[in-house]
Protein backbone atom coordinates (compact mmCIF):
# COMPACT_ATOMS: atom_id res chain seq x y z
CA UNK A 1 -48.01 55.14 195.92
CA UNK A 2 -50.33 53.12 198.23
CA UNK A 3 -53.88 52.75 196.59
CA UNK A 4 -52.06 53.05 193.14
CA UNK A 5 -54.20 51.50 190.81
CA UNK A 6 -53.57 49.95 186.61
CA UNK A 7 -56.33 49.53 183.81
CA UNK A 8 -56.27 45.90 182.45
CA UNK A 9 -57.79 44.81 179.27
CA UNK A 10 -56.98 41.29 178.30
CA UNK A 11 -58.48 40.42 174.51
CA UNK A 12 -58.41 37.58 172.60
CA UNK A 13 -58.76 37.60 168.46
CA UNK A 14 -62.45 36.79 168.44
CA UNK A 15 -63.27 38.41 172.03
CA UNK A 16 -62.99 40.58 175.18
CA UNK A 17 -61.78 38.08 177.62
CA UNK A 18 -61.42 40.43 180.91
CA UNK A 19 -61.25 44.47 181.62
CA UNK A 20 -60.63 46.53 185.20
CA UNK A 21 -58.77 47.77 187.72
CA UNK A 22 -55.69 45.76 189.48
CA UNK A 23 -53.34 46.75 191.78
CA UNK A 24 -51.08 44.01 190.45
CA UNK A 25 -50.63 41.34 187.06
CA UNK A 26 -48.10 38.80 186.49
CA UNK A 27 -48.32 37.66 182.97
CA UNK A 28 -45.93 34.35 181.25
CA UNK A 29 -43.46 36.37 179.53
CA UNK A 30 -41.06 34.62 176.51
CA UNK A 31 -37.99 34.95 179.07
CA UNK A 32 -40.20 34.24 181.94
CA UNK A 33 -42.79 34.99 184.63
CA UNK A 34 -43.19 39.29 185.01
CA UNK A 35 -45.17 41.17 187.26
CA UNK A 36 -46.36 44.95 186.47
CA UNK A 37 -46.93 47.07 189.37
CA UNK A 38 -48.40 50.68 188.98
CA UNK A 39 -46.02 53.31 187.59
CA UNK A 40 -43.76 50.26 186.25
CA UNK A 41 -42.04 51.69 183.47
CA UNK A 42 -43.10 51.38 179.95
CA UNK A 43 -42.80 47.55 178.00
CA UNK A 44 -43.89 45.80 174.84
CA UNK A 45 -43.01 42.18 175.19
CA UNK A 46 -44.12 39.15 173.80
CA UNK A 47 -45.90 36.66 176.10
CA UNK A 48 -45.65 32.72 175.75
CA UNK A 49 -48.89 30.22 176.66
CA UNK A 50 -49.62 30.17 180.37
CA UNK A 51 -52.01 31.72 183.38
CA UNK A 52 -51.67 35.48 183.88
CA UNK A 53 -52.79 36.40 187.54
CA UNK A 54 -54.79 39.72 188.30
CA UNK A 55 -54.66 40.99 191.78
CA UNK A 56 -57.79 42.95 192.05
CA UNK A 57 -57.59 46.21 194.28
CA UNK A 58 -59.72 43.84 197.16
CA UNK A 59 -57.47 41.59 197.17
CA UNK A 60 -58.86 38.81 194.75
CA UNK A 61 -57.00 36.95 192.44
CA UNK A 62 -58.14 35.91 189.12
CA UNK A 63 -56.41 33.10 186.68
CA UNK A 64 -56.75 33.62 183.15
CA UNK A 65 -55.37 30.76 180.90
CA UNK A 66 -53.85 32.58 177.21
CA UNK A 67 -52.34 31.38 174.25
CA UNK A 68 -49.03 33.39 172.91
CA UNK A 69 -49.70 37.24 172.38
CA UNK A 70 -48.27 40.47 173.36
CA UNK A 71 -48.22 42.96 176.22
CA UNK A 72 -48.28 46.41 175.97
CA UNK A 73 -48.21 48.95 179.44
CA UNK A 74 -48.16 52.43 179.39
CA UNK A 75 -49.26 55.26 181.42
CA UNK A 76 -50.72 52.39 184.26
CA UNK A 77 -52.18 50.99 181.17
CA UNK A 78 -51.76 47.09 180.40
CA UNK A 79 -52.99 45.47 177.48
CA UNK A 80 -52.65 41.88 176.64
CA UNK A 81 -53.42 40.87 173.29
CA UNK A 82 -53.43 37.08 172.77
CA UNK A 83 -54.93 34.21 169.91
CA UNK A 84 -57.06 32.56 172.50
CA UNK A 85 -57.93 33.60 176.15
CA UNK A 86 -60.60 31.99 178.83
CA UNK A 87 -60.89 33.07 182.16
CA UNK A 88 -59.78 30.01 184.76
CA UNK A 89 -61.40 31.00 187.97
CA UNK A 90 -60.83 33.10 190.74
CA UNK A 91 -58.10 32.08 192.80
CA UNK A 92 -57.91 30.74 196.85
């Protein structure tokens, strides 16, 4: 599984906030933080207001602050669907 890869495609209502490949995201969950991992298994859960975190495959975080929304992964396919969504900055 090393080099495994997900799609990530975070959208807001009124626009694309942030699209491409991680090797990790941990996203605000309603019961609390998650991370998704390649080949995690399949989940629709709702997500509260907070940062999700994208580990990019070089290593690079980036902060995204949403509003509540929805997560949907599939197939090393995440979507997060959300009201509002801005991205933060890239993290140290």
């Amino acid at each position: 599984m090393a080099g495994s890869t997900l799609q990530v495609n975070i959208v807001a209502a009124d626009h694309p906030v942030w699209h491409g490949t991680a090797k990790s995201v941990t996203i605000p969950a309603s019961e609390g933080g998650m991370g998704i991992l390649p080949d995690h298994e399949p989940v629709l859960t709702v997500i509260k207001e907070g940062t999700i975190v994208v580990m990019d495959p070089e290593g690079e975080r980036l902060s995204f602050e949403v509003t509540d929304g929805f997560i949907s992964f599939d197939s090393n396919k995440l979507t997060v669907a959300v009201e509002r969504g801005t991205n933060v900055k890239r993290a140290e």
